[in-house]
Protein backbone atom coordinates (compact mmCIF):
# COMPACT_ATOMS: atom_id res chain seq x y z
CA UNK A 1 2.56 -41.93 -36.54
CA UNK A 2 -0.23 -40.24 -37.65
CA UNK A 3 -0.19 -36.38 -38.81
CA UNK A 4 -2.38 -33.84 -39.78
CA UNK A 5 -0.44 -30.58 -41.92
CA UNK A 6 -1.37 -28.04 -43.29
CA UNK A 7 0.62 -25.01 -44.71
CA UNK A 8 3.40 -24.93 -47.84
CA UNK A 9 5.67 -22.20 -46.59
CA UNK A 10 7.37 -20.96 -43.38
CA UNK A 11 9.28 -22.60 -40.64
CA UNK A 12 7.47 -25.45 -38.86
CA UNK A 13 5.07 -25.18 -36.38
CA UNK A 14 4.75 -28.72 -34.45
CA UNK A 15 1.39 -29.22 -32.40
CA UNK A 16 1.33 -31.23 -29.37
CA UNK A 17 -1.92 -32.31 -27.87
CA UNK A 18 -3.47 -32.44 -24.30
CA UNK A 19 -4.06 -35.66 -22.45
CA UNK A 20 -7.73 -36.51 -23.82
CA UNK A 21 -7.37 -35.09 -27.21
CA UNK A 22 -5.78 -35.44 -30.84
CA UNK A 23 -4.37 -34.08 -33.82
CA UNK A 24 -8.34 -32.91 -34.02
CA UNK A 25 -7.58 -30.28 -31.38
CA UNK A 26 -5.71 -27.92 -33.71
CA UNK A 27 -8.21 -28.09 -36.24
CA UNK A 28 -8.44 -23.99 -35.89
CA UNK A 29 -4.73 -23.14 -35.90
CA UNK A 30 -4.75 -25.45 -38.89
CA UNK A 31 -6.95 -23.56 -40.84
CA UNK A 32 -5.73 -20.17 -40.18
CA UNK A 33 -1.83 -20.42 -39.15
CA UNK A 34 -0.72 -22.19 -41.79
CA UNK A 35 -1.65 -19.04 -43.82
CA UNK A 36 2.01 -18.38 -42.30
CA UNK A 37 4.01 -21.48 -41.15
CA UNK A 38 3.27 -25.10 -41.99
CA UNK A 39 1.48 -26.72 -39.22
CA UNK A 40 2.03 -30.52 -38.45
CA UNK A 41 -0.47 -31.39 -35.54
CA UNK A 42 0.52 -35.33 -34.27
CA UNK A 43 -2.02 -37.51 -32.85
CA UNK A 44 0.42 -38.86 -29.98
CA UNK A 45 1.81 -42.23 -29.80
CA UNK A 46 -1.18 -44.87 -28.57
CA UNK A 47 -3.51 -42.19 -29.56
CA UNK A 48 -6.52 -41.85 -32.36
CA UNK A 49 -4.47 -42.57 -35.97
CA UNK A 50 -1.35 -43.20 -34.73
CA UNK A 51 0.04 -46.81 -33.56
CA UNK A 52 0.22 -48.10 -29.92
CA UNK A 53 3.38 -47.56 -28.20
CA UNK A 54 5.52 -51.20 -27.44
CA UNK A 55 6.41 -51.60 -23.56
CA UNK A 56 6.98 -48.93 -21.40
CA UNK A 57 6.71 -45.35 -22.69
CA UNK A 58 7.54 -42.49 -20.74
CA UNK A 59 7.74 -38.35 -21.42
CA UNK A 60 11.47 -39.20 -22.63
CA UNK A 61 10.20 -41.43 -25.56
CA UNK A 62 6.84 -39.18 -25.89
CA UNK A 63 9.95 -35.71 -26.81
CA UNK A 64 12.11 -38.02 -28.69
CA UNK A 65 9.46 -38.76 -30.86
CA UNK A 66 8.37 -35.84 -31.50
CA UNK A 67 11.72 -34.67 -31.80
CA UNK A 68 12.39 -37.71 -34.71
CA UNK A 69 9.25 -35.77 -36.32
CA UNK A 70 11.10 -32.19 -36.60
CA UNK A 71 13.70 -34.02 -37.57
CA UNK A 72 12.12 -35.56 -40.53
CA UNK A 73 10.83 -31.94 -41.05
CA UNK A 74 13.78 -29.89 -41.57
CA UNK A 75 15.41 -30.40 -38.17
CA UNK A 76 14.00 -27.35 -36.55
CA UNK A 77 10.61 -26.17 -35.52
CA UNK A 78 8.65 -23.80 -33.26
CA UNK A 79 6.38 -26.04 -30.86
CA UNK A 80 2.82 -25.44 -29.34
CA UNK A 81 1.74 -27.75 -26.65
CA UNK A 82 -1.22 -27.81 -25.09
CA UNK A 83 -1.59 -29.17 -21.47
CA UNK A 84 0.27 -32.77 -21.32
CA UNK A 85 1.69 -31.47 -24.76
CA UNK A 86 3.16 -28.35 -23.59
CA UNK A 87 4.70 -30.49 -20.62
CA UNK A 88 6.17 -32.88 -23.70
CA UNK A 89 7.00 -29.75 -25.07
CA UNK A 90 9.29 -28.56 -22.58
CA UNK A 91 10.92 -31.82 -22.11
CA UNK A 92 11.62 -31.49 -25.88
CA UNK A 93 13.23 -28.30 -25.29
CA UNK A 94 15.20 -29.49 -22.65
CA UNK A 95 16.57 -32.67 -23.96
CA UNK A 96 17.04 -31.77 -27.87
CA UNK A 97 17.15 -27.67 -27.41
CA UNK A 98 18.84 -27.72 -30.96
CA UNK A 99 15.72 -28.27 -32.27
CA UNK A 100 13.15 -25.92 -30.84
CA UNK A 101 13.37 -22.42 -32.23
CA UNK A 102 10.79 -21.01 -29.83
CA UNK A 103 7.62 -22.88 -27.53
CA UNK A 104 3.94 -22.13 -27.49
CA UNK A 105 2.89 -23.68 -24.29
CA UNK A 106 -1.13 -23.40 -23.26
CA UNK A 107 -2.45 -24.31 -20.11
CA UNK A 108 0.35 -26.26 -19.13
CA UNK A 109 2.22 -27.40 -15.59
CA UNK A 110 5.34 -28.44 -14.48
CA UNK A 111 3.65 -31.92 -14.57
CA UNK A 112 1.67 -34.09 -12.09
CA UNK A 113 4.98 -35.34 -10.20
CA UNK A 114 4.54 -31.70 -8.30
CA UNK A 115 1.85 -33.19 -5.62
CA UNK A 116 1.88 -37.32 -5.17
CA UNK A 117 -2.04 -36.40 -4.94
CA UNK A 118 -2.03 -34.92 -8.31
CA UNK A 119 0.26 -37.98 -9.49
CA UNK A 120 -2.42 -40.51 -7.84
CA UNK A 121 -5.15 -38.81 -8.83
CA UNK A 122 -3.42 -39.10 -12.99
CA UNK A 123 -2.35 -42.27 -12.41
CA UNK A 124 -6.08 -43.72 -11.42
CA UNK A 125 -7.57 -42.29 -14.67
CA UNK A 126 -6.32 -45.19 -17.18
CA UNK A 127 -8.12 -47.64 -14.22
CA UNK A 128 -11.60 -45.56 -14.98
CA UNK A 129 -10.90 -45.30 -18.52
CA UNK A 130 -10.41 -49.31 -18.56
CA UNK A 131 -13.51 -49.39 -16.12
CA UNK A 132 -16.25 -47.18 -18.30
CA UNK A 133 -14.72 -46.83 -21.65
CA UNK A 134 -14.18 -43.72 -23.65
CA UNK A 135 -17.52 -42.13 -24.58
CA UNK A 136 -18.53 -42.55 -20.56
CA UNK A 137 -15.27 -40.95 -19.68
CA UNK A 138 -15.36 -38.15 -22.46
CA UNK A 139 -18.68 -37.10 -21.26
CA UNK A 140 -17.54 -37.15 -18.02
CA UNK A 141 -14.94 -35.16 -18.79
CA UNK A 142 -15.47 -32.76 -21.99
CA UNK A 143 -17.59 -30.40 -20.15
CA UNK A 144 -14.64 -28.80 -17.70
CA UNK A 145 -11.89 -28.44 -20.60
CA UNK A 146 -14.32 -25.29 -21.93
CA UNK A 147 -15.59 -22.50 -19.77
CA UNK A 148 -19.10 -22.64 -18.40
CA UNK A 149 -20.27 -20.05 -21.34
CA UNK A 150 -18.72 -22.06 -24.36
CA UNK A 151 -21.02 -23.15 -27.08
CA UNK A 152 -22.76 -26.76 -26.64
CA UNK A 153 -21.66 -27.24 -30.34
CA UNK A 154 -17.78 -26.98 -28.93
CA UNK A 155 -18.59 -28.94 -25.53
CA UNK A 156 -19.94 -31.80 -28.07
CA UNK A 157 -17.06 -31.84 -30.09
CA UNK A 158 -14.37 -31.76 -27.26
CA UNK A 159 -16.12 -35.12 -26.13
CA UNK A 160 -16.27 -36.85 -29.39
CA UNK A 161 -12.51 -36.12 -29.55
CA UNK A 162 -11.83 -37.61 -26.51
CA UNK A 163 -13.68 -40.24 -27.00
CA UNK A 164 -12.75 -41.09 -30.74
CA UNK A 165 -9.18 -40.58 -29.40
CA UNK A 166 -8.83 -42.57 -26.07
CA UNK A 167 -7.89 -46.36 -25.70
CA UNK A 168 -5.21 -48.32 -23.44
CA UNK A 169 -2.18 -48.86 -23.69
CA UNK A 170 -1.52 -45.50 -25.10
CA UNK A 171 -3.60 -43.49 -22.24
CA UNK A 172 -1.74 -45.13 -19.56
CA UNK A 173 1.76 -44.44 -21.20
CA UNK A 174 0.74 -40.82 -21.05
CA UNK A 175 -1.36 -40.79 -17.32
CA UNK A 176 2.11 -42.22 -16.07
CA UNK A 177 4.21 -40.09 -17.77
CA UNK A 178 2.56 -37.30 -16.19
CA UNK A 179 2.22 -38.62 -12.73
CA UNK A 180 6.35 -39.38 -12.89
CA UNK A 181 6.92 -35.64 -14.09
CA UNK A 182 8.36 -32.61 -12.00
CA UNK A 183 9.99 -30.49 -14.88
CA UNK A 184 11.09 -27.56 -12.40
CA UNK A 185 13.68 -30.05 -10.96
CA UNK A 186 15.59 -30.12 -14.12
CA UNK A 187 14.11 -29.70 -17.34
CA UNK A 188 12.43 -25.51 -16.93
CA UNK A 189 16.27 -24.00 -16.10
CA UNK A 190 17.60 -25.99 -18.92
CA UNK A 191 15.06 -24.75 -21.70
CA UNK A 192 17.16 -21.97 -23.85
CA UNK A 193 14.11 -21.21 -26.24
CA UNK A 194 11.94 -18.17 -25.62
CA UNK A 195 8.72 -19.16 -24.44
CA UNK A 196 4.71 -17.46 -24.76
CA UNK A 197 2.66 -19.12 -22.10
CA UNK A 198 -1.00 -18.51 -22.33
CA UNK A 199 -4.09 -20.35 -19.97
CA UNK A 200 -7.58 -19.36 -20.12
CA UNK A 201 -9.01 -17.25 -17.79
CA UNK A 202 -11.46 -19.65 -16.84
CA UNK A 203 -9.34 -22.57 -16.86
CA UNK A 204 -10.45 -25.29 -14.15
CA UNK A 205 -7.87 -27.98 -14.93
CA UNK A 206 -4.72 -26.42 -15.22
CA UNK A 207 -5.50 -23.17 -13.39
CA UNK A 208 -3.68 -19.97 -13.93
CA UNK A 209 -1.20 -20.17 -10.62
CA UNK A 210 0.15 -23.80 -11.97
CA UNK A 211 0.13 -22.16 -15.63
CA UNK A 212 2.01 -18.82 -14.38
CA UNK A 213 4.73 -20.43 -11.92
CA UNK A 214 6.25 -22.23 -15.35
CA UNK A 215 8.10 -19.20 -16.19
CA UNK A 216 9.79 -18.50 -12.96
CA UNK A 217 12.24 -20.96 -13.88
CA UNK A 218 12.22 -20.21 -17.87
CA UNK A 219 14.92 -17.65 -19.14
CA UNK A 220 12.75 -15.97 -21.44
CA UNK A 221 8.96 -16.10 -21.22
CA UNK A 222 6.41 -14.01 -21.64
CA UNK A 223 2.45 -15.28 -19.76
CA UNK A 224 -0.29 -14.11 -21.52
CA UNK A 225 -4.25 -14.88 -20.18
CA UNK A 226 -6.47 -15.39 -22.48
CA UNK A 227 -10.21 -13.98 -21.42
CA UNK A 228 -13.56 -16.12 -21.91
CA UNK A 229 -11.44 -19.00 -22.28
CA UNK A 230 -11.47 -22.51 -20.13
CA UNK A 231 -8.54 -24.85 -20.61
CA UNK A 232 -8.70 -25.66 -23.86
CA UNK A 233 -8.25 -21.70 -25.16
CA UNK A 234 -7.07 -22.65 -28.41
CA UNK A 235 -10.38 -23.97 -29.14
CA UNK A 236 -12.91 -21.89 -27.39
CA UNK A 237 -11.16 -18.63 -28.17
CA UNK A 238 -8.85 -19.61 -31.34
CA UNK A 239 -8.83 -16.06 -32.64
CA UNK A 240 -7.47 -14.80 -30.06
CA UNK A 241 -5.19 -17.51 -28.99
CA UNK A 242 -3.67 -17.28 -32.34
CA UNK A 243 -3.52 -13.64 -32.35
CA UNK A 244 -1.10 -14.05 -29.36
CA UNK A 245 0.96 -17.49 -31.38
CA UNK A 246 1.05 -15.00 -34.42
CA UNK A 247 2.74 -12.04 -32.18
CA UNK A 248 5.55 -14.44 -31.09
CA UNK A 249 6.26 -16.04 -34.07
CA UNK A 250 6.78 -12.83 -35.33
CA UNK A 251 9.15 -11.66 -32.99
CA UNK A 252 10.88 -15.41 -32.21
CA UNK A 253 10.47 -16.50 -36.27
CA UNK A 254 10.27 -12.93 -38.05
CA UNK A 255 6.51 -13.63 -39.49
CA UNK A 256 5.83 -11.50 -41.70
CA UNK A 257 2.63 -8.67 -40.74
CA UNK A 258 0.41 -10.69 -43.44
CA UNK A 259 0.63 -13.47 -45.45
């Protein structure tokens, strides 16, 4: 398992990322939020660093293993998930809630399992990843994880981490873990922790109806948009983003005002 941390103080702050991405995702909130909590940002099993998962792996083994890393971390941790990661991160929550002090979840769903077109749809991406390989399907894809206004500099590097990231088995483990997921049948009404959720205004992936209906069925949840922003907010506005992730940790970890 491959990590990238940052920080030497401060309760943990464990970074889950999207679908088509890595540990290289959180580059920004590794620079600047571990002026305050020590970041660990994974690169997911079957995914850039980290090894390829054996058999079957489903969004069970995907929370359990992160929840062996917070484990090996002090045994407690705020999480951040973004997209597929803030669906892991939920599931985390729900199965091992003695272990998630708060969640940070960004342009998340309740998972593709909602709509057996969305689960289709999920499940035929590891065929066209297997088909064109990643740098076709990053460039295919990059562009609509930023808003239409973002920087070309950001657009590149959102492809070149999906493409330096991607390869099979590890992409299929995660498509079908998506496309098997429903979380508000179970997992939301069983999450304890207090929740921010945050999606970019401009988000065309995740959108801000899926984002918002997450914390119907969360006890305590607050939904924050974030403006200029597409679905990868964290990136394309990280000042911002992590103005709002500062603001809860605050309240949810007592943070202090500045470091």
């Amino acid at each position: 398992m491959h990590v990238e941390e940052a920080g030497d103080g401060g309760p943990v702050l464990l970074c889950l990322h999207g679908i088509g991405s890595s540990s290289a995702a959180f580059a920004p909130q590794l620079a600047t939020l571990s002026r305050y909590v020590r970041v660990v940002a994974w690169d997911a099993p079957g995914y850039a660093k980290s090894a390829d998962p054996v058999g079957p792996f489903t969004l069970d083994d995907f929370a359990d293993t992160a929840a062996a890393l917070i484990r090996q971390r002090g045994g407690r941790a705020h999480v951040l998930g973004v997209s597929w990661g803030g669906v892991i991160a939920l599931r985390l929550a729900a199965r091992h809630p003695e272990l998630v002090s708060s969640l940070i979840v960004a342009a998340s769903s309740a998972g593709s399992g909602t709509d057996p077109a969305k689960a289709e749809a999920m499940r035929a991406r590891a065929d066209e990843l297997a088909e064109v390989g990643p740098r076709a399907f990053a460039e295919r894809r990059g562009p609509r994880l930023v808003s239409d206004a973002a920087p070309e500099a950001l657009v590149q590097r959102v492809t070149d981490t999906m493409a330096d990231s991607l390869r099979l088995p590890g992409y299929r483990c995660s498509t079908e873990s998506m496309a098997a997921t429903d979380l508000r049948i179970a997992d939301l009404s069983a999450v304890t922790a207090p929740a921010l959720v945050l999606c970019g205004d401009q988000d065309r992936v995740t959108g801000i109806e899926a984002s918002q209906l997450l914390t119907a069925d969360l006890h305590s949840s607050v939904f924050v948009i974030v403006k200029d922003a597409g679905h990868l907010a964290n990136q394309e506005q990280s000042e911002a983003f992590d103005a709002w992730v500062l603001a809860h940790l605050r309240i949810s970890a007592g943070i202090a005002e500045s470091c």
